[in-house]
C-alpha atoms as a PDB file:
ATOM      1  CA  UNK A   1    -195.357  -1.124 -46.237  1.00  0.00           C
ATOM      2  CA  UNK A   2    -199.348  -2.096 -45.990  1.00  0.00           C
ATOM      3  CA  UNK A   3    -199.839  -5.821 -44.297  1.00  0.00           C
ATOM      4  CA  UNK A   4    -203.367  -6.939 -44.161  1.00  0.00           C
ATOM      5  CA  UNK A   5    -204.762  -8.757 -41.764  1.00  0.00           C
ATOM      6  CA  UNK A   6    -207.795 -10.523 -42.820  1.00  0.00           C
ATOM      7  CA  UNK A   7    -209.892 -13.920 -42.579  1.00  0.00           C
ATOM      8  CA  UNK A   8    -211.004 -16.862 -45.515  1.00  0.00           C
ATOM      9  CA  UNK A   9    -214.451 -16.346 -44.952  1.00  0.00           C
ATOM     10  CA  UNK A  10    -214.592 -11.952 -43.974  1.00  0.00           C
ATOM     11  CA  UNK A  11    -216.529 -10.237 -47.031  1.00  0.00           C
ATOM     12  CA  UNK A  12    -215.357  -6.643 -46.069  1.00  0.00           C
ATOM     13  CA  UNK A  13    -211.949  -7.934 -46.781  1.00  0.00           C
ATOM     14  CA  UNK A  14    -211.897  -9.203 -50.032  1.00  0.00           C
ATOM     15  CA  UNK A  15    -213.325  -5.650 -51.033  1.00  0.00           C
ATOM     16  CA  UNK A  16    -211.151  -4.180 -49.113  1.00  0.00           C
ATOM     17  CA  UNK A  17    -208.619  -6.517 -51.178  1.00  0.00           C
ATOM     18  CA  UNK A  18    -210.235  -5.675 -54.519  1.00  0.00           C
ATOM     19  CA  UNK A  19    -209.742  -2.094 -53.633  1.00  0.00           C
ATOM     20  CA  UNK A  20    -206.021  -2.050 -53.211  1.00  0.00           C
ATOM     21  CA  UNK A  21    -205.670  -3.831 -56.254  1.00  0.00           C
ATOM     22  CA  UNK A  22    -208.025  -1.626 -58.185  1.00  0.00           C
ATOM     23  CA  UNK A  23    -205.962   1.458 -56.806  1.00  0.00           C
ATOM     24  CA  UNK A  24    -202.258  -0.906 -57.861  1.00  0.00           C
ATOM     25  CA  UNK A  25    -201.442  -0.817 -53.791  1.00  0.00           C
ATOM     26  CA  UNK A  26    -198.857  -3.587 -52.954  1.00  0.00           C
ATOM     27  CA  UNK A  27    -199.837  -5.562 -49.840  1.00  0.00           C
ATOM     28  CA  UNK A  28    -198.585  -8.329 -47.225  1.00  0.00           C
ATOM     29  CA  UNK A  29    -201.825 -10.317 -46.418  1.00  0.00           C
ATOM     30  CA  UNK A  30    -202.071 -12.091 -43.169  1.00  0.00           C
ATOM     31  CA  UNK A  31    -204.373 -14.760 -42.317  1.00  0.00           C
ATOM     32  CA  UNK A  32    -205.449 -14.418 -38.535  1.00  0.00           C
ATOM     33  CA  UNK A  33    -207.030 -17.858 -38.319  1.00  0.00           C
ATOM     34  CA  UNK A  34    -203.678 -19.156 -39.304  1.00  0.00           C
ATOM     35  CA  UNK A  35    -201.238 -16.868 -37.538  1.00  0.00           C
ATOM     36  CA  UNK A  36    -201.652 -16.767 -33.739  1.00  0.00           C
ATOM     37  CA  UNK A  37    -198.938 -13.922 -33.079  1.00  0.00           C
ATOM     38  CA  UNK A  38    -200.509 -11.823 -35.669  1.00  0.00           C
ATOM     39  CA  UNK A  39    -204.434 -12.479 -34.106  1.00  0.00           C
ATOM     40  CA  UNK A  40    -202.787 -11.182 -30.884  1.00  0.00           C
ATOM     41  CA  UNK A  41    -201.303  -8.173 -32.242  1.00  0.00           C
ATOM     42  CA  UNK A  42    -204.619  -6.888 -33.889  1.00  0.00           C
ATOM     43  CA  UNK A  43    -205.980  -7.545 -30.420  1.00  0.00           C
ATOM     44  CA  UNK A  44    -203.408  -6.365 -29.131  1.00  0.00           C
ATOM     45  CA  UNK A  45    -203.715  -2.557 -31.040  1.00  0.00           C
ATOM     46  CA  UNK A  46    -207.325  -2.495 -31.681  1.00  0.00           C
ATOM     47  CA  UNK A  47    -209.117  -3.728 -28.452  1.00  0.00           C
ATOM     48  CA  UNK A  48    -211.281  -6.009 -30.640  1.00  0.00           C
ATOM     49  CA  UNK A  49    -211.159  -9.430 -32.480  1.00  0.00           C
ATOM     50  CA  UNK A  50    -212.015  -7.936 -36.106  1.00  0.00           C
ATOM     51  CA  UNK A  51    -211.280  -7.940 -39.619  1.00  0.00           C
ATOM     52  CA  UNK A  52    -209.789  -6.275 -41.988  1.00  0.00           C
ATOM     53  CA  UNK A  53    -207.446  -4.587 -40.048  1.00  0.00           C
ATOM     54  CA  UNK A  54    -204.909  -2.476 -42.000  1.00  0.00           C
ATOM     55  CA  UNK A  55    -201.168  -1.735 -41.129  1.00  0.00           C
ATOM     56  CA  UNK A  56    -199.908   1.371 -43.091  1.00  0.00           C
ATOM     57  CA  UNK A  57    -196.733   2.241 -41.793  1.00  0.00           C
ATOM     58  CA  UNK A  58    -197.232   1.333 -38.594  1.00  0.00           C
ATOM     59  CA  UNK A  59    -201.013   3.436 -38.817  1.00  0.00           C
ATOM     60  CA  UNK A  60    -204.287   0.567 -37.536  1.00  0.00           C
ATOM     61  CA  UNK A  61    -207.091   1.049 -38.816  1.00  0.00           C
ATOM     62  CA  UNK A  62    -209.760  -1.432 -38.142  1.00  0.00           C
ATOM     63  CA  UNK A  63    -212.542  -2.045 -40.696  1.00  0.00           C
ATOM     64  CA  UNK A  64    -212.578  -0.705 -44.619  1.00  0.00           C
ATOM     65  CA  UNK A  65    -212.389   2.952 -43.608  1.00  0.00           C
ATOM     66  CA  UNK A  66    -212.121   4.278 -47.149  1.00  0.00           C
ATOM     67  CA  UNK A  67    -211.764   7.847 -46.447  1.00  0.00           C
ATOM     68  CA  UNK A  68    -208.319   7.038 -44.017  1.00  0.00           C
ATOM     69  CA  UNK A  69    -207.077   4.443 -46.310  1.00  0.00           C
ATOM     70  CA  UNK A  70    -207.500   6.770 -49.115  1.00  0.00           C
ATOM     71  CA  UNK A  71    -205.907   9.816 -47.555  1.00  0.00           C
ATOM     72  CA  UNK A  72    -202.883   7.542 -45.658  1.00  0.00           C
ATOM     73  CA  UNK A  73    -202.387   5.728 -48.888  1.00  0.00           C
ATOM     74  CA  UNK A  74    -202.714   9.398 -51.465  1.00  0.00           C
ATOM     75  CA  UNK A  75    -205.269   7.446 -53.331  1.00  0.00           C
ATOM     76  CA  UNK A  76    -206.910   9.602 -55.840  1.00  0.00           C
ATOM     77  CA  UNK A  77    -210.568   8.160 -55.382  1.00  0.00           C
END
């Protein structure tokens, strides 16, 4: 399962959006500005208030790190 936690107005996530969707990855987004219990939890395992944070299987990674999305998720890139 991926979940992504992103905001309206955060550019690196709608590439990081685009990106998934390019590469046919099914996702749960989460909006942080809406979801109190899910702002604290990326707090919570990242030390910092930031977006995109990605959930793969239980893996955080903050920001669009292609190179561990793309080796977590076996994207050919």
């Amino acid at each position: 399962m991926v979940r992504l936690f992103t905001t309206p107005t955060c550019p690196y996530c709608y590439t990081l959006k685009e990106f998934l969707k390019e590469h046919n990855v099914a996702f749960e987004e989460i909006d942080i500005s809406q979801d109190s219990q899910s702002r604290d939890f990326i707090v919570e395992k990242t030390g910092k208030m930031e977006v995109p944070v990605i959930d793969i299987e239980g893996e955080i990674i903050a920001g669009f790190d292609r190179q561990k999305i793309v080796k977590l998720l076996k994207i050919k890139d």
